[in-house]
C-alpha atoms as a PDB file:
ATOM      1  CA  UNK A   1      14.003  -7.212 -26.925  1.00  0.00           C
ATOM      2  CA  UNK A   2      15.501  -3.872 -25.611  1.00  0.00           C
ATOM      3  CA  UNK A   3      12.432  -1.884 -24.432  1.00  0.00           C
ATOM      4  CA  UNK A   4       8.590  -1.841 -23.662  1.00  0.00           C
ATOM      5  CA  UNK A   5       6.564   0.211 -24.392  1.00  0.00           C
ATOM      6  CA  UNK A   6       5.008   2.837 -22.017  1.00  0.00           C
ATOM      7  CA  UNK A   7       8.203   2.946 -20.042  1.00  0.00           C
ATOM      8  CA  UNK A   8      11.267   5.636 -21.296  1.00  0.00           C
ATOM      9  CA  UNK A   9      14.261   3.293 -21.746  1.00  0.00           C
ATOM     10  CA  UNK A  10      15.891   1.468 -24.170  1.00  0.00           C
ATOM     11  CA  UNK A  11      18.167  -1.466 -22.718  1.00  0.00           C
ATOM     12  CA  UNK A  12      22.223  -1.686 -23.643  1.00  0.00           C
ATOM     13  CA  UNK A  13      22.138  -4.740 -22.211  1.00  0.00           C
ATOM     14  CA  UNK A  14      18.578  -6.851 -23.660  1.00  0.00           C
ATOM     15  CA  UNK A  15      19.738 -10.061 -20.965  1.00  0.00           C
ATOM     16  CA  UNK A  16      19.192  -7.908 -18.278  1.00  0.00           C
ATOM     17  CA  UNK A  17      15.350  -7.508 -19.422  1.00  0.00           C
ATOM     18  CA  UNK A  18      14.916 -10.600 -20.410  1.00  0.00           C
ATOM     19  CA  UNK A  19      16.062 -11.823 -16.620  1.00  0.00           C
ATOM     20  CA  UNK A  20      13.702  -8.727 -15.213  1.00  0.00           C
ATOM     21  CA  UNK A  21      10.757 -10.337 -16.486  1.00  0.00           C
ATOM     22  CA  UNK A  22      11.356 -14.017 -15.643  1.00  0.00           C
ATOM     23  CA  UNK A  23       9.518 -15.438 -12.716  1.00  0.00           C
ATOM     24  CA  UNK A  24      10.993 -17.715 -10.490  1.00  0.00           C
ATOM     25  CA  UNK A  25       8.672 -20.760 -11.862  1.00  0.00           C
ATOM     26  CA  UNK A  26      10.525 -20.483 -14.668  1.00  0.00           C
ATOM     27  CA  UNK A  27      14.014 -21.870 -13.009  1.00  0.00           C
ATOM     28  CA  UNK A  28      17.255 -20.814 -11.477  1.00  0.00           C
ATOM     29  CA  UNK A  29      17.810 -17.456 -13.138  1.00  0.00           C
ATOM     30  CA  UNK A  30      14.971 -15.443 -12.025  1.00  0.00           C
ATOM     31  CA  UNK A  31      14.133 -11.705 -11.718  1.00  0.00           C
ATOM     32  CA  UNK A  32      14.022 -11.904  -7.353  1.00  0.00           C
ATOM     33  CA  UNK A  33      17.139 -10.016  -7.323  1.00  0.00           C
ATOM     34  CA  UNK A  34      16.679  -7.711  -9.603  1.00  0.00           C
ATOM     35  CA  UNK A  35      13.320  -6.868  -7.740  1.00  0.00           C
ATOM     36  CA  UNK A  36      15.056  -6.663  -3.945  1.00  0.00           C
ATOM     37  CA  UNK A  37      17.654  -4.081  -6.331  1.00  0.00           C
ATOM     38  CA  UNK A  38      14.870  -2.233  -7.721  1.00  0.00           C
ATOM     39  CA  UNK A  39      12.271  -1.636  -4.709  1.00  0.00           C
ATOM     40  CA  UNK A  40      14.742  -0.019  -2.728  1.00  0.00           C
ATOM     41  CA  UNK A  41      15.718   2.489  -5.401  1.00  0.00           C
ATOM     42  CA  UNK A  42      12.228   3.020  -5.674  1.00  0.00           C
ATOM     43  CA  UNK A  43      11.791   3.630  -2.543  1.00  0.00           C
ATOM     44  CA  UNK A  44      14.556   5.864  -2.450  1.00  0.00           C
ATOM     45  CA  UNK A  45      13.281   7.841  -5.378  1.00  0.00           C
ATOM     46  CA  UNK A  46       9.794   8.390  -4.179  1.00  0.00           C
ATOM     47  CA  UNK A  47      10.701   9.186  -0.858  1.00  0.00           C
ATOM     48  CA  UNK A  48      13.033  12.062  -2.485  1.00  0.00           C
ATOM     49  CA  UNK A  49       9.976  13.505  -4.506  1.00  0.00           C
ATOM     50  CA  UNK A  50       7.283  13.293  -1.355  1.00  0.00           C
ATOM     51  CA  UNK A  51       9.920  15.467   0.203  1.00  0.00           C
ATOM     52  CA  UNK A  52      10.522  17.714  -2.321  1.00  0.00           C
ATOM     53  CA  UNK A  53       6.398  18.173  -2.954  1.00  0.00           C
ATOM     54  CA  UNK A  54       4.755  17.889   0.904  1.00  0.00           C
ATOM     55  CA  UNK A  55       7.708  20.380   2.671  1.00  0.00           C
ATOM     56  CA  UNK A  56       4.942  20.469   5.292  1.00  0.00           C
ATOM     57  CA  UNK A  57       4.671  17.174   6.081  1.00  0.00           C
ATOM     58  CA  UNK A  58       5.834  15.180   9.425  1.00  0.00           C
ATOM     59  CA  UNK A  59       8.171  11.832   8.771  1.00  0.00           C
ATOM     60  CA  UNK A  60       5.434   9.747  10.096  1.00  0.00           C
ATOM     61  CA  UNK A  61       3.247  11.491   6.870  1.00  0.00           C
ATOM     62  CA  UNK A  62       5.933  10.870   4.428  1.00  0.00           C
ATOM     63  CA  UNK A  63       6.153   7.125   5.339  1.00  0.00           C
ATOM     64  CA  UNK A  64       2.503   6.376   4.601  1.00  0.00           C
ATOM     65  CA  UNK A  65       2.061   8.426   1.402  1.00  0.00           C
ATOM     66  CA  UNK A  66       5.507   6.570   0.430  1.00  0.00           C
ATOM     67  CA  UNK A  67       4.085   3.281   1.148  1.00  0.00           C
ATOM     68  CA  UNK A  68       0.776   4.037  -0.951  1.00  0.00           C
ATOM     69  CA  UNK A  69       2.771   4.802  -3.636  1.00  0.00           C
ATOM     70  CA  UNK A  70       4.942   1.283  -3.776  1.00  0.00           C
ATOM     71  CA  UNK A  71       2.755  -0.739  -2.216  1.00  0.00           C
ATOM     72  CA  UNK A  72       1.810  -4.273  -4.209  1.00  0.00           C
ATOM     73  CA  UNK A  73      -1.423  -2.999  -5.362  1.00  0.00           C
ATOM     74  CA  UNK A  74      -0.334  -0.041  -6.887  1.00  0.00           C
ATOM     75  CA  UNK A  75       2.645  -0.856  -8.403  1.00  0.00           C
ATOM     76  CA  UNK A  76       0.550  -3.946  -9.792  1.00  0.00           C
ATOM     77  CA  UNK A  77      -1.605  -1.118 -11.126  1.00  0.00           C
ATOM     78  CA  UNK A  78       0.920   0.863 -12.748  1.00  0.00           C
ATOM     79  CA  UNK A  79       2.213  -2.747 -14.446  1.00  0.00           C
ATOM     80  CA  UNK A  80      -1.074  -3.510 -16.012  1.00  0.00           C
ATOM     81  CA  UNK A  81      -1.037  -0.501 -17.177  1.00  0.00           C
ATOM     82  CA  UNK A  82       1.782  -0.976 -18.887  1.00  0.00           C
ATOM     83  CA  UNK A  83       0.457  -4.380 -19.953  1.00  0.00           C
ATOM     84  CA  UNK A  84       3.518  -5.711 -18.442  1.00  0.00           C
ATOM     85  CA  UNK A  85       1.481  -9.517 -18.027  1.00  0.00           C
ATOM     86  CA  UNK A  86       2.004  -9.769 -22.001  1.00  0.00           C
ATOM     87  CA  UNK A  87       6.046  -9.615 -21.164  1.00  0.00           C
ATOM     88  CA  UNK A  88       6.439 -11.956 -17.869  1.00  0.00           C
ATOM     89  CA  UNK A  89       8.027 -15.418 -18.510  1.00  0.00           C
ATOM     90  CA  UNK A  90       6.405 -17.825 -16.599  1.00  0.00           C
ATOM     91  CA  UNK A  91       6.560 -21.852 -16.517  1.00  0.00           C
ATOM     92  CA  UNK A  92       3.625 -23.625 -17.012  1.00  0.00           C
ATOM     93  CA  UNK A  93       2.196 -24.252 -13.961  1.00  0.00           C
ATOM     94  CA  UNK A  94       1.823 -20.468 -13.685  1.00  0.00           C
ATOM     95  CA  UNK A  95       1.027 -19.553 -16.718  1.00  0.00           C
ATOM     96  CA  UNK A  96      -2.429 -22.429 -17.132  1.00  0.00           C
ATOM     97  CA  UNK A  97      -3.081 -20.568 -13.614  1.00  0.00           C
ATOM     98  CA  UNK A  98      -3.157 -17.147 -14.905  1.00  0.00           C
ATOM     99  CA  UNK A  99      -0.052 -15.520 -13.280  1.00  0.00           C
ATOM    100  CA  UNK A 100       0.311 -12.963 -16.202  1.00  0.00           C
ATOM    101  CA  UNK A 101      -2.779 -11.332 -14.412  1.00  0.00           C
ATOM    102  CA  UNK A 102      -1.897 -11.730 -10.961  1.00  0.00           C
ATOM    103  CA  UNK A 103      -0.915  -8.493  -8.930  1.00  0.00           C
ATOM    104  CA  UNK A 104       1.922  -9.877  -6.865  1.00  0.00           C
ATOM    105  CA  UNK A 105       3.625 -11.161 -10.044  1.00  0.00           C
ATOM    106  CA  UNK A 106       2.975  -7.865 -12.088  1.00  0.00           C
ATOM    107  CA  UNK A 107       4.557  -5.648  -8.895  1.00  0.00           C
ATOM    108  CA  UNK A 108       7.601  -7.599  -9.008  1.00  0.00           C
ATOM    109  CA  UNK A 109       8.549  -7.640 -12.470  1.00  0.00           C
ATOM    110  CA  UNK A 110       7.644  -3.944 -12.204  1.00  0.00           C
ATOM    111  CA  UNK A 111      10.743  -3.494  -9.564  1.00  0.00           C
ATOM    112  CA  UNK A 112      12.635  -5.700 -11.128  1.00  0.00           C
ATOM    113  CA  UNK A 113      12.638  -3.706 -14.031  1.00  0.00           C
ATOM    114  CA  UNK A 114      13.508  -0.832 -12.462  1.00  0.00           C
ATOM    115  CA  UNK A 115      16.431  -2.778 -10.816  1.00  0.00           C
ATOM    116  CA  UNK A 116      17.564  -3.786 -14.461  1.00  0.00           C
ATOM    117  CA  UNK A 117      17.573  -0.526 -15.527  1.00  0.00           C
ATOM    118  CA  UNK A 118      19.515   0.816 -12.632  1.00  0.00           C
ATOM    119  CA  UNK A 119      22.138  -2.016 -13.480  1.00  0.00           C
ATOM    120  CA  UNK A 120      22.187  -1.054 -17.057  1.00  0.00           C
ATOM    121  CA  UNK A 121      22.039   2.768 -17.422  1.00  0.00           C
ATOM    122  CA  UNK A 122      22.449   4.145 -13.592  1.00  0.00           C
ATOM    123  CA  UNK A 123      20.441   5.642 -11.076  1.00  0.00           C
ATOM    124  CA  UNK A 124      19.474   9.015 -12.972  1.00  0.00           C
ATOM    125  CA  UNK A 125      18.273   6.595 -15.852  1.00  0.00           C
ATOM    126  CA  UNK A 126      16.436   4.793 -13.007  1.00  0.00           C
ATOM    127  CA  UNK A 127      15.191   7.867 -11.200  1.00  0.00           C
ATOM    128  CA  UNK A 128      14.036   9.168 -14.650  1.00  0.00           C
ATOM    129  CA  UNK A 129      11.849   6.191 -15.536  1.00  0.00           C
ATOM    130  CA  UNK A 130      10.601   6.120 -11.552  1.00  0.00           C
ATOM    131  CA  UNK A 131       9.636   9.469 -12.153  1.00  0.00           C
ATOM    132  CA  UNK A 132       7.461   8.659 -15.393  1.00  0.00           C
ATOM    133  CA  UNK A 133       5.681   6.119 -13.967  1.00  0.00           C
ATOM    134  CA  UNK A 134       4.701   6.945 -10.585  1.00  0.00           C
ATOM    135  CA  UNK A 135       4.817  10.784 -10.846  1.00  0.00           C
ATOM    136  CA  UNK A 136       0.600  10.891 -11.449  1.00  0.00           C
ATOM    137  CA  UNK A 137       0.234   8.477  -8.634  1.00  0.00           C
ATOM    138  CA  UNK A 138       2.109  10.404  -6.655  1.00  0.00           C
ATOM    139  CA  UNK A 139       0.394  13.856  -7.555  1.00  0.00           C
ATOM    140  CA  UNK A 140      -3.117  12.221  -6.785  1.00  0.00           C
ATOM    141  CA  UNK A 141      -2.203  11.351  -3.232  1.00  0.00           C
ATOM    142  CA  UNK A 142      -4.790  12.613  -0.510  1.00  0.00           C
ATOM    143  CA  UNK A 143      -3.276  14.225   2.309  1.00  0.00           C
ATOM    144  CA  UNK A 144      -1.409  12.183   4.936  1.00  0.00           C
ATOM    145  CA  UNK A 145      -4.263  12.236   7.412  1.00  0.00           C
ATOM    146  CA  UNK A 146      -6.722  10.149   5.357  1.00  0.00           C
ATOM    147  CA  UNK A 147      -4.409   7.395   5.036  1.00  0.00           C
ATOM    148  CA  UNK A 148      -3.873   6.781   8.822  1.00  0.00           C
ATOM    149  CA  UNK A 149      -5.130   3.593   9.771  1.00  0.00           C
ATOM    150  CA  UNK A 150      -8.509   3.655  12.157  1.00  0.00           C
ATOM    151  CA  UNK A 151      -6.547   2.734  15.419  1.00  0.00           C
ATOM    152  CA  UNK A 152      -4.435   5.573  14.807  1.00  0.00           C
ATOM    153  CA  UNK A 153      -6.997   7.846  13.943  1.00  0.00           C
ATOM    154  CA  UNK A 154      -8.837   7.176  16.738  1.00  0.00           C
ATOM    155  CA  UNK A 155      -5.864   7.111  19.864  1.00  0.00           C
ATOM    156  CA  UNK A 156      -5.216  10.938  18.027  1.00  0.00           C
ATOM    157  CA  UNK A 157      -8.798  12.092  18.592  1.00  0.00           C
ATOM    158  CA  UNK A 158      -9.236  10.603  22.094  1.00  0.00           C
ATOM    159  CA  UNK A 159      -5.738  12.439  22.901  1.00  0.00           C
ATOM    160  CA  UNK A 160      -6.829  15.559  21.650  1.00  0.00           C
ATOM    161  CA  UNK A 161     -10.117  15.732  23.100  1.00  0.00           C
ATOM    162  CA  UNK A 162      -8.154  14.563  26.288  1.00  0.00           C
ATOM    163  CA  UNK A 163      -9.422  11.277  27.000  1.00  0.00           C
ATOM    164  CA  UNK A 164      -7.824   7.935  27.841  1.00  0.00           C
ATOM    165  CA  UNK A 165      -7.048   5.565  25.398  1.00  0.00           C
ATOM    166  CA  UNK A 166      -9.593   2.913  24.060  1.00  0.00           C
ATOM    167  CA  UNK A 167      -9.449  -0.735  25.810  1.00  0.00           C
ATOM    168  CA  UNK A 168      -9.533  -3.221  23.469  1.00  0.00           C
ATOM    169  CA  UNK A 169     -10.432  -6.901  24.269  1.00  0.00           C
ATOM    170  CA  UNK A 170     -11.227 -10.265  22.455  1.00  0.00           C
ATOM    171  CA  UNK A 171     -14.612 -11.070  22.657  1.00  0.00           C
ATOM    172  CA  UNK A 172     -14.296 -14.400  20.443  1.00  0.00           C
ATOM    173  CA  UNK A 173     -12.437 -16.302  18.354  1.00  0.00           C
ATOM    174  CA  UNK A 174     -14.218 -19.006  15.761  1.00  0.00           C
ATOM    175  CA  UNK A 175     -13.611 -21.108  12.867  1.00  0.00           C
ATOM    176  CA  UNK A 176     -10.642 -23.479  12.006  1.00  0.00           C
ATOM    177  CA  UNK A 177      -7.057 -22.662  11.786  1.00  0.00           C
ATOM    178  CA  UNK A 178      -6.923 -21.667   8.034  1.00  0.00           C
ATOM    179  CA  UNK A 179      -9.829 -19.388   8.661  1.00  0.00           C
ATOM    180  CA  UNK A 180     -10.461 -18.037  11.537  1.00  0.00           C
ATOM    181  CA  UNK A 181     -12.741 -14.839  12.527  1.00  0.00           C
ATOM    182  CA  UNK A 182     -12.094 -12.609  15.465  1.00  0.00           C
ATOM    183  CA  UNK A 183     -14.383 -10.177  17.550  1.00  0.00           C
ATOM    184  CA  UNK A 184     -12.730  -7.406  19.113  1.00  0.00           C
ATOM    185  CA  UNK A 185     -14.714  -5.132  21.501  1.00  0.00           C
ATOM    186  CA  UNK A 186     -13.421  -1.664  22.087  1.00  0.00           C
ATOM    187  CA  UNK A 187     -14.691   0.825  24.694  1.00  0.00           C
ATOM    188  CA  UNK A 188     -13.694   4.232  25.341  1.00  0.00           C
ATOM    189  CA  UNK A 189     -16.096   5.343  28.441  1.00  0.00           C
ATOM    190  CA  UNK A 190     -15.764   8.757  28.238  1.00  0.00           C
ATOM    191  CA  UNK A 191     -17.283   9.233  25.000  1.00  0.00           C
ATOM    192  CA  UNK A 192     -19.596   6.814  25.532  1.00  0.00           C
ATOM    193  CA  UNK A 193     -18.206   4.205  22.965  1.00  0.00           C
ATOM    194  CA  UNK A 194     -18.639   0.562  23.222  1.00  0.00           C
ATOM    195  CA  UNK A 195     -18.731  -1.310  19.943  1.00  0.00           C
ATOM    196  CA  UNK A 196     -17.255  -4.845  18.159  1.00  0.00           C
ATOM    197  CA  UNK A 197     -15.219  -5.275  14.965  1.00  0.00           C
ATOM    198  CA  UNK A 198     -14.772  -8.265  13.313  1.00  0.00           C
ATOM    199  CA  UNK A 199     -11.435  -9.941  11.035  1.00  0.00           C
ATOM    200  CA  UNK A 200      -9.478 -12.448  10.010  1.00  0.00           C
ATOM    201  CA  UNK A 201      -7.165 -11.400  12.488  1.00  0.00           C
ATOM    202  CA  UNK A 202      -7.096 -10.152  15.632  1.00  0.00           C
ATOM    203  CA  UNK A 203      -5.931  -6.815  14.148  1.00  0.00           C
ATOM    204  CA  UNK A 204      -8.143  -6.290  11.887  1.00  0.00           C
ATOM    205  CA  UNK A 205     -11.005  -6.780  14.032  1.00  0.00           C
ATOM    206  CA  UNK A 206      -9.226  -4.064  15.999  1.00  0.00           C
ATOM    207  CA  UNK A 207      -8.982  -1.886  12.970  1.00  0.00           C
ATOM    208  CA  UNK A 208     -12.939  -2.824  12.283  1.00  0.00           C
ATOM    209  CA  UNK A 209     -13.471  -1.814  15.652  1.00  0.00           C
ATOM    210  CA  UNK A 210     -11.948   1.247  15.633  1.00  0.00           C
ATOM    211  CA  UNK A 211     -13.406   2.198  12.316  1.00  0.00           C
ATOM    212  CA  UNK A 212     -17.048   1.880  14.207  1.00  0.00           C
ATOM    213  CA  UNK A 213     -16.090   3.606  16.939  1.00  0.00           C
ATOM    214  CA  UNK A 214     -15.073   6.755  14.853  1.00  0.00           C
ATOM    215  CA  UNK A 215     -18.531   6.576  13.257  1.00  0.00           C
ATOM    216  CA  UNK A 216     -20.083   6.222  16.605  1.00  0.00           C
ATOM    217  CA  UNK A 217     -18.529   9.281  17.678  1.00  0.00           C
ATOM    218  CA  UNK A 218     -18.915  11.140  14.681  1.00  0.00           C
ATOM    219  CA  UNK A 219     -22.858  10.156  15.211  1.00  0.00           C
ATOM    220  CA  UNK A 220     -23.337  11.258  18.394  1.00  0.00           C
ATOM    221  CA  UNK A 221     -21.032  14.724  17.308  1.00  0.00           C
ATOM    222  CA  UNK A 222     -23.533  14.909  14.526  1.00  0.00           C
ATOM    223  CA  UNK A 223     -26.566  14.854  17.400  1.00  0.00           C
ATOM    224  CA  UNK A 224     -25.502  17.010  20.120  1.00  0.00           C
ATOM    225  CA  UNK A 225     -25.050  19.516  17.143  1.00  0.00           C
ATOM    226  CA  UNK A 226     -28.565  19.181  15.865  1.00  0.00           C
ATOM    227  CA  UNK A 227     -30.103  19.284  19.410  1.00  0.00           C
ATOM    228  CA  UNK A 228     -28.095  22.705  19.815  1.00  0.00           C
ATOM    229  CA  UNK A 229     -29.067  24.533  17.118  1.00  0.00           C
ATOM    230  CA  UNK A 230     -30.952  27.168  18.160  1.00  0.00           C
ATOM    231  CA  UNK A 231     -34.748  26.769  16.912  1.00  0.00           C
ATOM    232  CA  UNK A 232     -36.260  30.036  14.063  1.00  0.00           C
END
């Protein structure tokens, strides 16, 4: 086997796909390396066309629309896509378990493809195929702002308005070791916020937190604006 289709190349060298698309169940010669090789040309390549395509954007906005774009979950999209799940060697174990479907295995024979290819053809071949794939995903990208995380969101708008930071502090923490839930209470007095968030970790009850708090705020925005308007 030399190519698959949906993805621009045809392999000198078929071993090197064959070993792309082996998961480690299978034994000893596995596609790991090939996918440490391939996600940081990936990264490299994506990172060139964000720059190329947001000229206005900060490094700080680069990094997070890089890290939508070869992140597990969409690079396990872009795989099933390319029904990649019908090409993964597995041993048995993971194949009765389903791991043809399973996102974490599809993202890494993904790279690891990409690694191959870079092995077999060079990194314009690479690039090329990189380009193919992701180039969509890449074009549909919000802008950088809606992908901040709440936390961040929030500590920007309190800074701009010019008002302290939240406080955040752990209200509780229940449930056994293997599945715990946190509370997180955050308060930000001068906008009158005090709310909890909840997680399976203490940051994302932070994040949950912070999320509520930006609707709180956004709330009471949406209020003082109403009880302004001036009356017909």
């Amino acid at each position: 086997m030399r190519e698959i289709p949906g993805i621009p190349y045809r392999f000198n060298d078929p071993a090197l796909l064959e070993l792309a698309l082996s998961h480690r169940s299978v034994g000893k010669l596995n596609n790991e390396r090939l996918e440490f090789l391939g996600d940081s040309i990936l990264s490299a390549v994506v990172s060139a066309r964000l720059f190329d395509l947001r000229a206005d954007n900060s490094e700080g906005d680069l990094s997070r629309l890089r890290a939508r774009v070869v992140r597990g979950k969409t690079l396990a999209k872009l795989a099933a896509g390319l029904n990649l799940g019908e090409y993964v060697r597995l041993g048995e174990g993971e194949m009765k378990s389903g791991g043809n479907n399973r996102d974490s295995i599809l993202a890494d024979a993904l790279e690891a493809i990409l690694g191959a290819i870079y092995l077999d053809g060079g990194f314009a071949s690479c690039a090329s195929v990189i380009l193919h794939i992701c180039d969509e995903e890449i074009a549909s990208l919000p802008d950088a702002a809606d992908l901040k995380d709440p936390k961040t969101r929030l500590q920007e708008w309190l800074q701009a308005h010019g008002h302290a930071l939240p406080e955040y502090g752990l209200v509780s923490e229940k449930g056994p070791p293997h599945n715990k839930q946190f509370m997180v209470q955050i308060t930000a007095p001068a906008v009158g916020v005090e709310v909890t968030g909840s997680g399976g970790s203490r940051r994302k009850a932070e994040q949950a937190a912070a999320a509520t708090a930006l609707e709180d705020i956004a709330t009471k925005k949406s209020g003082r604006a109403k009880r302004k308007r001036p009356q017909k």
